[in-house]
C-alpha atoms as a PDB file:
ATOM      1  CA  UNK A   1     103.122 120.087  95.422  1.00  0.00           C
ATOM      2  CA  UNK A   2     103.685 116.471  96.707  1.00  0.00           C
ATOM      3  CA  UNK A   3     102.651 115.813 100.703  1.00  0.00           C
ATOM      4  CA  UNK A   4     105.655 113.560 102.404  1.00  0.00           C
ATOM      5  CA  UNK A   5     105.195 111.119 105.279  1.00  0.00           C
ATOM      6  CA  UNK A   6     108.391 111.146 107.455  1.00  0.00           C
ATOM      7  CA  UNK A   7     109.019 107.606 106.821  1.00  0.00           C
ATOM      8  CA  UNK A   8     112.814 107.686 108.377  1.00  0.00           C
ATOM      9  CA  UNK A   9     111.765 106.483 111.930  1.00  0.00           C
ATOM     10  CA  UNK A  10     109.349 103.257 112.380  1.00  0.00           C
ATOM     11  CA  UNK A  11     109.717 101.215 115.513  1.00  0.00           C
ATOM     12  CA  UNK A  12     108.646  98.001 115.755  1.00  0.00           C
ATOM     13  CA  UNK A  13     105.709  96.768 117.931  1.00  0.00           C
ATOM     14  CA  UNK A  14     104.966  93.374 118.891  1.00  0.00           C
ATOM     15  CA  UNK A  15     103.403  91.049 116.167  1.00  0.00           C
ATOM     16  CA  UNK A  16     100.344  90.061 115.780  1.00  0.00           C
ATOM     17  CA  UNK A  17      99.792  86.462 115.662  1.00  0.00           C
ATOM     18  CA  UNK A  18      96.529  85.497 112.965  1.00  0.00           C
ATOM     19  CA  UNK A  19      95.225  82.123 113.478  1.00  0.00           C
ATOM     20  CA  UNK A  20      95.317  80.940 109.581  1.00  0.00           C
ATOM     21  CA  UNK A  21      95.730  76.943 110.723  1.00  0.00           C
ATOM     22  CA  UNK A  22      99.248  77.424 110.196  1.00  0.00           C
ATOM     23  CA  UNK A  23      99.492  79.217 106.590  1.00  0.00           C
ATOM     24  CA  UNK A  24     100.898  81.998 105.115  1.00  0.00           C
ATOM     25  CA  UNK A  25      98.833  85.412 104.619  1.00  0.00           C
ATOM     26  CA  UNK A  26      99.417  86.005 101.271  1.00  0.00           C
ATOM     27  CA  UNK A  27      97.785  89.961 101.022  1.00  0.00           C
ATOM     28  CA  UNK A  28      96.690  92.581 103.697  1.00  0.00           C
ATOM     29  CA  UNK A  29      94.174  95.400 103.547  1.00  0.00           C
ATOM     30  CA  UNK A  30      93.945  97.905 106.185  1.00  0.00           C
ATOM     31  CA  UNK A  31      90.201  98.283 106.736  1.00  0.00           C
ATOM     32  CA  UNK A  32      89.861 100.654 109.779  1.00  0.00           C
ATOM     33  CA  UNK A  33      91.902 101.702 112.341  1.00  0.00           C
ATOM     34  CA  UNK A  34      91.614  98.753 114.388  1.00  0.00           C
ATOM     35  CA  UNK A  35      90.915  95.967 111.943  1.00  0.00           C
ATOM     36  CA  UNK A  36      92.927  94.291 108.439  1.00  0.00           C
ATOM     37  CA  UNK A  37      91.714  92.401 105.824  1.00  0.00           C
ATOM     38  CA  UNK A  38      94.073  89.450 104.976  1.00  0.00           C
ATOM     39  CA  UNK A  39      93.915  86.719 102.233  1.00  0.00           C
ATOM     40  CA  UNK A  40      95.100  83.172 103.158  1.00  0.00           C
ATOM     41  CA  UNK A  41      95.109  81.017 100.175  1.00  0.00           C
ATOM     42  CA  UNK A  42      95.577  77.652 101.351  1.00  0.00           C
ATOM     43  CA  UNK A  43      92.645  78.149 103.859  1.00  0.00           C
ATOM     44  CA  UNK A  44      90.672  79.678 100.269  1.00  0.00           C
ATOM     45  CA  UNK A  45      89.622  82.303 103.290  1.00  0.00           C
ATOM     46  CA  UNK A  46      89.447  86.090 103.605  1.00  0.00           C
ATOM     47  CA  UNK A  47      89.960  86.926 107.173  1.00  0.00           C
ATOM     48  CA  UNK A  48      88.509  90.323 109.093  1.00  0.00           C
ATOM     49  CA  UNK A  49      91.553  90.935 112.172  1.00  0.00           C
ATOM     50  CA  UNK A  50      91.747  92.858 114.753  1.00  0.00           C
ATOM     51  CA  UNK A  51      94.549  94.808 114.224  1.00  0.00           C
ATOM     52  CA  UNK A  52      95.538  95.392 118.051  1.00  0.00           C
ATOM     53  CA  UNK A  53      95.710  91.571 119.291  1.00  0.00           C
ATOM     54  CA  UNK A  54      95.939  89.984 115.698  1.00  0.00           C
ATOM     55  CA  UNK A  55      93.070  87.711 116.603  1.00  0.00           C
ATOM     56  CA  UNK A  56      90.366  87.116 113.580  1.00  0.00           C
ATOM     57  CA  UNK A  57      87.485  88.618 114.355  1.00  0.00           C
ATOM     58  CA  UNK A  58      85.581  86.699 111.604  1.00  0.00           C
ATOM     59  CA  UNK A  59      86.247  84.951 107.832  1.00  0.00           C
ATOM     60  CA  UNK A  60      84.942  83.995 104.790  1.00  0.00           C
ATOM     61  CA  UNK A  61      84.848  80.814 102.966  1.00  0.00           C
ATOM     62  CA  UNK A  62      85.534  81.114  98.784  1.00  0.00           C
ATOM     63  CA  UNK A  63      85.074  78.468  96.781  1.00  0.00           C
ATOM     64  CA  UNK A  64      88.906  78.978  95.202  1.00  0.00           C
ATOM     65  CA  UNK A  65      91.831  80.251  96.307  1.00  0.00           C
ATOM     66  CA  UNK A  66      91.951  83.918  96.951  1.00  0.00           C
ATOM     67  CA  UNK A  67      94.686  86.403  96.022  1.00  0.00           C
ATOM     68  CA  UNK A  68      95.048  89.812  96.578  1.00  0.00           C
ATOM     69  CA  UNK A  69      92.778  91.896  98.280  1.00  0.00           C
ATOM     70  CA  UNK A  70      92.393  95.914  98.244  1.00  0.00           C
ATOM     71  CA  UNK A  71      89.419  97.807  99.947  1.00  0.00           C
ATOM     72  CA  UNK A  72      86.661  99.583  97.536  1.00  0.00           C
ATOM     73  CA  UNK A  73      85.400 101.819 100.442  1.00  0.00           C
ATOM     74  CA  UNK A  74      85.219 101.603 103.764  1.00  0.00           C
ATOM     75  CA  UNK A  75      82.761  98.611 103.724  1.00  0.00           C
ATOM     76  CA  UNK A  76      83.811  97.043 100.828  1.00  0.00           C
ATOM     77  CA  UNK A  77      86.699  94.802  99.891  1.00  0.00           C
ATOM     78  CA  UNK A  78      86.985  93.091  97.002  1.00  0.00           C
ATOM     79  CA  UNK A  79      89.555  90.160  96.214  1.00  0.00           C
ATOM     80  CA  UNK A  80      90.747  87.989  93.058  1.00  0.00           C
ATOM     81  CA  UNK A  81      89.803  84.887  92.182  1.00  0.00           C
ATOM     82  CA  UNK A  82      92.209  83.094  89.271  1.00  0.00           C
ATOM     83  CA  UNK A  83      90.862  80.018  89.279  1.00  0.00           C
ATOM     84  CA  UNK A  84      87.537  81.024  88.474  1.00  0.00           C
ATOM     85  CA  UNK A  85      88.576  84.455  87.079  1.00  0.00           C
ATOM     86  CA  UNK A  86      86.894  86.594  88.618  1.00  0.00           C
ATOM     87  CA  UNK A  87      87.039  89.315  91.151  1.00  0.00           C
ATOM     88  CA  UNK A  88      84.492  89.050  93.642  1.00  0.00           C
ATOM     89  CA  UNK A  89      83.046  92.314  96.292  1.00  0.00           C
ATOM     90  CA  UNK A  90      82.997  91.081 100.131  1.00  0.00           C
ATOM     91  CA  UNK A  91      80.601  93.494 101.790  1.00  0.00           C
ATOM     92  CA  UNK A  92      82.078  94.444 105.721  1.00  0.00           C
ATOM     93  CA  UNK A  93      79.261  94.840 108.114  1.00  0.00           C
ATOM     94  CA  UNK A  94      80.942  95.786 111.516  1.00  0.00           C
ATOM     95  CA  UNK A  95      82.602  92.633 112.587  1.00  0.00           C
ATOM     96  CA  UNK A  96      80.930  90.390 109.526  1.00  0.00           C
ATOM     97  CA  UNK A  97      81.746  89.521 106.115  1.00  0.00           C
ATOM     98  CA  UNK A  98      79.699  88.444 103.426  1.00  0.00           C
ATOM     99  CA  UNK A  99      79.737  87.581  99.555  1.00  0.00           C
ATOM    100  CA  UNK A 100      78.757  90.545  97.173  1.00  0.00           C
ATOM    101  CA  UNK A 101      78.706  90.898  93.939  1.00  0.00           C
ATOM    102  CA  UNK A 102      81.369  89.428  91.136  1.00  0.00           C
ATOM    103  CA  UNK A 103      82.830  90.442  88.049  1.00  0.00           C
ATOM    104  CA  UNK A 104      83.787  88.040  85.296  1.00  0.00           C
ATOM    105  CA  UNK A 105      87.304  89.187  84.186  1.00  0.00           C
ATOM    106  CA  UNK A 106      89.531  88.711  80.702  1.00  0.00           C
ATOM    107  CA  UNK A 107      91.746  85.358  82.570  1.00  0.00           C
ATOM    108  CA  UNK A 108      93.338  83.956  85.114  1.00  0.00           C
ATOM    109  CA  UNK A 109      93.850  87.640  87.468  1.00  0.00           C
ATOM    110  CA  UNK A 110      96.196  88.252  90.345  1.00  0.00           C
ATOM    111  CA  UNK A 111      96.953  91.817  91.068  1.00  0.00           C
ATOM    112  CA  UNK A 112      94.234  94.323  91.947  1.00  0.00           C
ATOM    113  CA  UNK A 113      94.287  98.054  92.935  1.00  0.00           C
ATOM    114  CA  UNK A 114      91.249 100.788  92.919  1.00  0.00           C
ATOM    115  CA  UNK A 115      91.687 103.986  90.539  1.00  0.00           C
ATOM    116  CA  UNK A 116      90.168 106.424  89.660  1.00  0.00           C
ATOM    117  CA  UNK A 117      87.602 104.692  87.052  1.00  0.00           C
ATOM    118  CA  UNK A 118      87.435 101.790  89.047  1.00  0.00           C
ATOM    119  CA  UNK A 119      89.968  98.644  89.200  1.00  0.00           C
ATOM    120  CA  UNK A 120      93.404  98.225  87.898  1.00  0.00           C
ATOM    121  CA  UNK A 121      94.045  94.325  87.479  1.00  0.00           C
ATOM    122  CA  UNK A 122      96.685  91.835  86.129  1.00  0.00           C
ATOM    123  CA  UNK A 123      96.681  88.648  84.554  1.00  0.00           C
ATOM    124  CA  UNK A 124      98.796  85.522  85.157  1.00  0.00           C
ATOM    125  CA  UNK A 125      98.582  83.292  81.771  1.00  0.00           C
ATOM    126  CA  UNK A 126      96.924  86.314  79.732  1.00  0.00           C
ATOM    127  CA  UNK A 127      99.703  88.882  80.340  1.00  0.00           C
ATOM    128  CA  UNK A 128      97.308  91.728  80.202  1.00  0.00           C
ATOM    129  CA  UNK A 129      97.055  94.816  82.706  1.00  0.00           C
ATOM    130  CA  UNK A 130      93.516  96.081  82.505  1.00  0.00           C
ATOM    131  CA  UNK A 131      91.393  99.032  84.205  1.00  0.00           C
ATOM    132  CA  UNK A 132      87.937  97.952  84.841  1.00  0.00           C
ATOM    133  CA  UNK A 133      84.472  99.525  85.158  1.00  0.00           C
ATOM    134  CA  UNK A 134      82.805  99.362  88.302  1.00  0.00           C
ATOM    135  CA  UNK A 135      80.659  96.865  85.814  1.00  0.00           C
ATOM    136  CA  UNK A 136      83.175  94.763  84.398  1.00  0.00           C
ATOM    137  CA  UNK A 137      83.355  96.814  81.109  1.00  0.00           C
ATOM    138  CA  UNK A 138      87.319  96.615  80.175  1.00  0.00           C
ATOM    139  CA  UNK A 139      88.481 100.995  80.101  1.00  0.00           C
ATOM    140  CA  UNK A 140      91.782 100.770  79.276  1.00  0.00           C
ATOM    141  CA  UNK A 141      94.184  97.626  78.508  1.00  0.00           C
ATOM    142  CA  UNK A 142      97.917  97.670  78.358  1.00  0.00           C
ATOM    143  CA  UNK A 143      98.856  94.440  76.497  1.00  0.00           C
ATOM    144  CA  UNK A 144     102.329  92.592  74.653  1.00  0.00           C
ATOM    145  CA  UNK A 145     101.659  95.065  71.534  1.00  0.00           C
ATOM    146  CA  UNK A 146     102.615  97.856  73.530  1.00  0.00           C
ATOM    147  CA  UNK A 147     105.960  96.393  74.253  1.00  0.00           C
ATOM    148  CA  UNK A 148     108.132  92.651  74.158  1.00  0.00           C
ATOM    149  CA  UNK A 149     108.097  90.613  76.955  1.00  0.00           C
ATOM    150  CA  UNK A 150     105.566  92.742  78.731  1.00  0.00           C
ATOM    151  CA  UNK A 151     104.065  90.494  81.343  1.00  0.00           C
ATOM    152  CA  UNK A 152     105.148  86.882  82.699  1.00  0.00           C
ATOM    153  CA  UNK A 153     104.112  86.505  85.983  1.00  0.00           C
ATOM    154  CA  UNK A 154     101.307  89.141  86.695  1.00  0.00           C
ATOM    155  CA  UNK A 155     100.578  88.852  90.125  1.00  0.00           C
ATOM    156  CA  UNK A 156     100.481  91.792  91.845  1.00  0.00           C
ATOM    157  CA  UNK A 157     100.926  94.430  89.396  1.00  0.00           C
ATOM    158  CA  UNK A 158     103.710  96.423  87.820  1.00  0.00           C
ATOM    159  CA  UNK A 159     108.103  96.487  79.166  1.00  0.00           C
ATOM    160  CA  UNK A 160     111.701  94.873  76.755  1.00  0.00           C
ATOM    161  CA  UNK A 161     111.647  93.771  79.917  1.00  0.00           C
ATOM    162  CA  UNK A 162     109.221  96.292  81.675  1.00  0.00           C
ATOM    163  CA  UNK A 163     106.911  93.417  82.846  1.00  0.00           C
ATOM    164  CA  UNK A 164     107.843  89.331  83.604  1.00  0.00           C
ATOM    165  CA  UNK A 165     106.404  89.011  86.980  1.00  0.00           C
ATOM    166  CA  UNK A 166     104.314  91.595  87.904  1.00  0.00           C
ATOM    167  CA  UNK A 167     102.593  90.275  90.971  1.00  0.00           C
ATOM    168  CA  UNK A 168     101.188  93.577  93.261  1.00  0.00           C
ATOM    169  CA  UNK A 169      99.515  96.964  91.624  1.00  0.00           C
ATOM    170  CA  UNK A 170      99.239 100.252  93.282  1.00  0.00           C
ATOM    171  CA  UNK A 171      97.474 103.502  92.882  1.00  0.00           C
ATOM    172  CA  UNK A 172      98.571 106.778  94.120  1.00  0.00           C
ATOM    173  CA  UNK A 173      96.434 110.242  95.373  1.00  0.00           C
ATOM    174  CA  UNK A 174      97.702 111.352  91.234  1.00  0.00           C
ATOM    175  CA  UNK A 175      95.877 108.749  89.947  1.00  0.00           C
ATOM    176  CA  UNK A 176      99.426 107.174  88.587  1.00  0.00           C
ATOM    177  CA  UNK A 177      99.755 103.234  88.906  1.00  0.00           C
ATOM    178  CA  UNK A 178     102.806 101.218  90.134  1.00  0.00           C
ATOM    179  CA  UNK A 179     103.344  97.889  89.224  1.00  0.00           C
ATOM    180  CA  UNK A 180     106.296  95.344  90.915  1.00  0.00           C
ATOM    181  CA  UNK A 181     108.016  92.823  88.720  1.00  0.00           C
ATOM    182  CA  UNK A 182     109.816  89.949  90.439  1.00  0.00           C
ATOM    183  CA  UNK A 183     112.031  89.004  87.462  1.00  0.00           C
ATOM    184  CA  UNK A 184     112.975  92.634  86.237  1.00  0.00           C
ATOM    185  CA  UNK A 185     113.460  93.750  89.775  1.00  0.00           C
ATOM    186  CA  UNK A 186     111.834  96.729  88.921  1.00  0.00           C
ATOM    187  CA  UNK A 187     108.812  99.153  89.780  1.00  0.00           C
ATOM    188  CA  UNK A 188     106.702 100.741  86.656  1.00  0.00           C
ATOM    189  CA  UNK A 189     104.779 103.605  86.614  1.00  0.00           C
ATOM    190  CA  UNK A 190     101.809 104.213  83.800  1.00  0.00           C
ATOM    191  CA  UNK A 191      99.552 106.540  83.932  1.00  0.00           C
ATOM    192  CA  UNK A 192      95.844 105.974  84.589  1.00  0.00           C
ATOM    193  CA  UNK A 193      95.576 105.358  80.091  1.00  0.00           C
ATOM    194  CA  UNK A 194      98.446 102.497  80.824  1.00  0.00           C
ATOM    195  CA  UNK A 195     100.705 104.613  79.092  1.00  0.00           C
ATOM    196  CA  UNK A 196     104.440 103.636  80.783  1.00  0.00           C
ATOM    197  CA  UNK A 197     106.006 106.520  81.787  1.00  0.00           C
ATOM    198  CA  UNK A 198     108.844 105.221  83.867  1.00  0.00           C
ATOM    199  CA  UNK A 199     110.616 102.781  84.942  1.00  0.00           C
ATOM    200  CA  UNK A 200     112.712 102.389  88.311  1.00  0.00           C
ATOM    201  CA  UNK A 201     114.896  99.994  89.475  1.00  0.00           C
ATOM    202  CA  UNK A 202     118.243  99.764  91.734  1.00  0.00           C
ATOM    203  CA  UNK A 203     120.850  97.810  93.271  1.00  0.00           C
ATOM    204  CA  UNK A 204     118.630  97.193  97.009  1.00  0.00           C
ATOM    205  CA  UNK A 205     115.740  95.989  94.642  1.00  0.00           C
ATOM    206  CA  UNK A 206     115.504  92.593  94.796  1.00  0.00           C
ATOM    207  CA  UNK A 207     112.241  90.847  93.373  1.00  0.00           C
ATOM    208  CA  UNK A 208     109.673  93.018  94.605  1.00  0.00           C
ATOM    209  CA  UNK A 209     106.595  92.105  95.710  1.00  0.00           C
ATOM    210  CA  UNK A 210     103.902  93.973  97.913  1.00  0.00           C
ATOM    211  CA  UNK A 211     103.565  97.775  97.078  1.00  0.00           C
ATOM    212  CA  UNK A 212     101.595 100.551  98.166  1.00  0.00           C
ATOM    213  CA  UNK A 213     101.491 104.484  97.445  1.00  0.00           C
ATOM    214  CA  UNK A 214     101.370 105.901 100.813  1.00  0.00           C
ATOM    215  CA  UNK A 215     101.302 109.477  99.373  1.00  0.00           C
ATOM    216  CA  UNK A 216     101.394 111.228  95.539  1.00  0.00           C
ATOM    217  CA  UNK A 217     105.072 110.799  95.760  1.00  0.00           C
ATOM    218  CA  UNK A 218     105.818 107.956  98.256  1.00  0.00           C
ATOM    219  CA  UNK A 219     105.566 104.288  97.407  1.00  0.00           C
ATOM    220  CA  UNK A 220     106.940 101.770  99.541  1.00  0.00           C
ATOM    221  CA  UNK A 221     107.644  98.152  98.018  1.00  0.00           C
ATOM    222  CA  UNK A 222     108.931  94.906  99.801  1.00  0.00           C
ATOM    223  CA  UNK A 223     111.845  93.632  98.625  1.00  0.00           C
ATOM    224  CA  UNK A 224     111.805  90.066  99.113  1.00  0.00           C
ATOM    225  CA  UNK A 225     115.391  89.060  98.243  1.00  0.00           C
ATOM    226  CA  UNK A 226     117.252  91.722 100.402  1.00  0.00           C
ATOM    227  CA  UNK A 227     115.265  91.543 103.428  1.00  0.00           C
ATOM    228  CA  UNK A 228     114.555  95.069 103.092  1.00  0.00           C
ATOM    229  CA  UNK A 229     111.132  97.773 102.446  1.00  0.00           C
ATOM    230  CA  UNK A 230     112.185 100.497 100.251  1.00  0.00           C
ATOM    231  CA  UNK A 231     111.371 104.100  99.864  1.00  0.00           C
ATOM    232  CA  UNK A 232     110.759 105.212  95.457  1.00  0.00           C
ATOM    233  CA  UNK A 233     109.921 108.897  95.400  1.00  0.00           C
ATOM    234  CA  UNK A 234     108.878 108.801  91.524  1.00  0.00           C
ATOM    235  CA  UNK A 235     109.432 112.210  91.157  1.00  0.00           C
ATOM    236  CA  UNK A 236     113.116 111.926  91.920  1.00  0.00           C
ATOM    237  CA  UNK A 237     113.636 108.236  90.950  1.00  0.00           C
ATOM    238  CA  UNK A 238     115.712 107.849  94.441  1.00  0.00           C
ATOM    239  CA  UNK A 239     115.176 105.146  96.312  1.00  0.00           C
ATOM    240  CA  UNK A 240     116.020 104.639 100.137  1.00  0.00           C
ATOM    241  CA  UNK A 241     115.892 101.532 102.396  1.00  0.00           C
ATOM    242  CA  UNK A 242     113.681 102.474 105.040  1.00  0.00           C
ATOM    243  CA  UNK A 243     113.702  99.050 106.889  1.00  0.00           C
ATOM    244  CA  UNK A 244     116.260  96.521 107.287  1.00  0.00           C
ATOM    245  CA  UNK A 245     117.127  92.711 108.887  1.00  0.00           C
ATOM    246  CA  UNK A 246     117.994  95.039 112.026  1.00  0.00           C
ATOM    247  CA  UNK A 247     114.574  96.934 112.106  1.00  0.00           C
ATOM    248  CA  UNK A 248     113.072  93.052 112.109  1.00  0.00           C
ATOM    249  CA  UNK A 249     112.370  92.658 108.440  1.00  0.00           C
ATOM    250  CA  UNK A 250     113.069  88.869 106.938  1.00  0.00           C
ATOM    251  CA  UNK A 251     111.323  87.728 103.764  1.00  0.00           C
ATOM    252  CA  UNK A 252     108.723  90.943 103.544  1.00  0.00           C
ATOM    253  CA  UNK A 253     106.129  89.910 101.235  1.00  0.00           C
ATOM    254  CA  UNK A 254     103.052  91.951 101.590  1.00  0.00           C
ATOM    255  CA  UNK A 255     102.665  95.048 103.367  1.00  0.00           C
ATOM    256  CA  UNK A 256      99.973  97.754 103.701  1.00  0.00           C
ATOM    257  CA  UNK A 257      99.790 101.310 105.602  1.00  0.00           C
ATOM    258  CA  UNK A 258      97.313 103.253 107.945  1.00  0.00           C
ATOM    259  CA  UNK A 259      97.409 106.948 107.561  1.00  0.00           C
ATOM    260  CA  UNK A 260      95.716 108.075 110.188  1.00  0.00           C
ATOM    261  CA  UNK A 261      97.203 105.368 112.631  1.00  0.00           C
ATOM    262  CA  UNK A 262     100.897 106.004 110.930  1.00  0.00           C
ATOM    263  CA  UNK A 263     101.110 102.258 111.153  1.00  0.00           C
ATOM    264  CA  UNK A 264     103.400 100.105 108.258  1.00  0.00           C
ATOM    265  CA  UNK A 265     101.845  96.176 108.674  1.00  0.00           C
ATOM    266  CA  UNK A 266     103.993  93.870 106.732  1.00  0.00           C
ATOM    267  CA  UNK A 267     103.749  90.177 105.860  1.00  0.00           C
ATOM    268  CA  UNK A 268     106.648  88.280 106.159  1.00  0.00           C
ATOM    269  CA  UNK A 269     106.698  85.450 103.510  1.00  0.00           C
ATOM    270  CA  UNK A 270     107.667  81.815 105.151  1.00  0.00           C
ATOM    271  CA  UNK A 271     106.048  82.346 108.717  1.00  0.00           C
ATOM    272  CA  UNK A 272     102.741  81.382 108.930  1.00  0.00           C
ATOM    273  CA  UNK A 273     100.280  83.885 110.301  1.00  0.00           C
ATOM    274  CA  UNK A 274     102.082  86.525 111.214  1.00  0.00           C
ATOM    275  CA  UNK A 275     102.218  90.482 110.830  1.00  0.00           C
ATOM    276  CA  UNK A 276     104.615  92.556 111.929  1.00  0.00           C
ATOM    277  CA  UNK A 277     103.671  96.189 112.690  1.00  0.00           C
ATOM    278  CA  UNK A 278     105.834  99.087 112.565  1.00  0.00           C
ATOM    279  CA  UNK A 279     104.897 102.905 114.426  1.00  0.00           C
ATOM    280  CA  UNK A 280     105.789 106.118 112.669  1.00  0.00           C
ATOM    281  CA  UNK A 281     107.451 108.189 115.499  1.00  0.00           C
END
């Protein structure tokens, strides 16, 4: 039996401004009910916010440019680094951040989501889709020999043509993975083996981007193209626009959810250092 979020009304609060010096965030990570974890890649900074004002309650300085971002457990966050491919731990320590440990990974990785086993990442130039140890050691790898044109653009994760640009991964309470492909338009499901077992797409869907699993049957993706976030119940295959250019929503790019707060952040792409927050009613 699946648990459902009523998902049909979300009003909008006032944004919250993040001092980036003027760039885009490029990923969010809800860390605790009153602060986010963003990633702001031209700054090569991971940024702790207070998720009330928007102000940034402290950052972190990597050596490269950061990508995506998704929280190990409640202290720990842990972030991809293509450049130097790896993926490296950032320990939270009330209102501080610090560099933990780092894995060396198989290329040049985007996307990253936590599973079961450990880590679900994607490559850019390697088009691979691996699960990985908590120690690096590769579980589970989906690669081109399980299908043509699998992966072009791995970035946040999501075959013929199942994967070109698969920039955002994420993992559900069922231990399934999503994956969002910018060129297909579409959202993939595999199992926690990275065995595809379906494959989604529709009309609204227009190159995808951020995704999140919000419950074992409730995944909500940004669709960058249509100015819209949209509603895939797997188990049905229907998908529902939740959030339109009239609910606020212009260029969504990233997004992330607080259960307990039943609060939808979203990063619009093009406006520098902003979220937008949305209230379940």
């Amino acid at each position: 039996m699946f648990m459902f979020l009523d998902l049909s009304q979300l009003q909008r609060q006032q944004d919250r401004k993040v001092d980036t010096g003027g760039w885009d965030i490029y990923d969010i990570s809800v860390v605790s009910d009153t602060r986010l974890l963003v990633t702001v890649r031209k700054e090569k900074k991971v940024r702790l916010v207070d998720s009330q004002t928007g102000g940034s309650v402290a950052h972190i300085t990597l050596e490269h440019v950061p990508d995506t971002v998704c929280m190990w457990d409640n202290n720990t966050a842990v972030v991809t680094l293509p450049l130097e491919q790896k993926v490296q731990f950032i320990d939270i320590h009330g209102d501080s951040l610090t560099l933990g440990r780092s894995l060396n990974v198989n290329g040049d990785v985007r996307g990253i989501a936590r599973s079961e086993e450990g880590l679900v990442v994607s490559y850019e130039s390697s088009p691979w889709l691996e699960v990985l140890a908590v120690n690096g050691r590769v579980l589970h790898r989906f690669t081109p020999a399980h299908g043509r044109d699998v992966f072009d653009w791995p970035h946040f994760i999501a075959t013929r043509n199942v994967f070109r640009r698969p920039f955002f991964i994420a993992t559900s309470a069922d231990n399934m993975v999503y994956v969002s492909d910018g060129v297909t338009s579409t959202i993939t499901q595999l199992d926690s083996n990275l065995r595809v077992t379906k494959t989604f797409s529709d009309p609204m869907l227009q190159d995808p981007r951020g995704i999140i699993s919000v419950s074992a049957d409730q995944v909500l993706v940004c669709s960058l193209h249509n100015d819209r976030i949209l509603l895939l119940c797997p188990s049905s295959g229907v998908i529902t626009s939740i959030l339109d250019q009239q609910g606020g929503i212009k260029w969504p790019w990233a997004l992330t959810f607080s259960p307990s707060q039943r609060k939808l952040y979203v990063v619009p792409n093009k406006v520098s250092g902003r979220v937008q927050v949305f209230q379940q009613q």
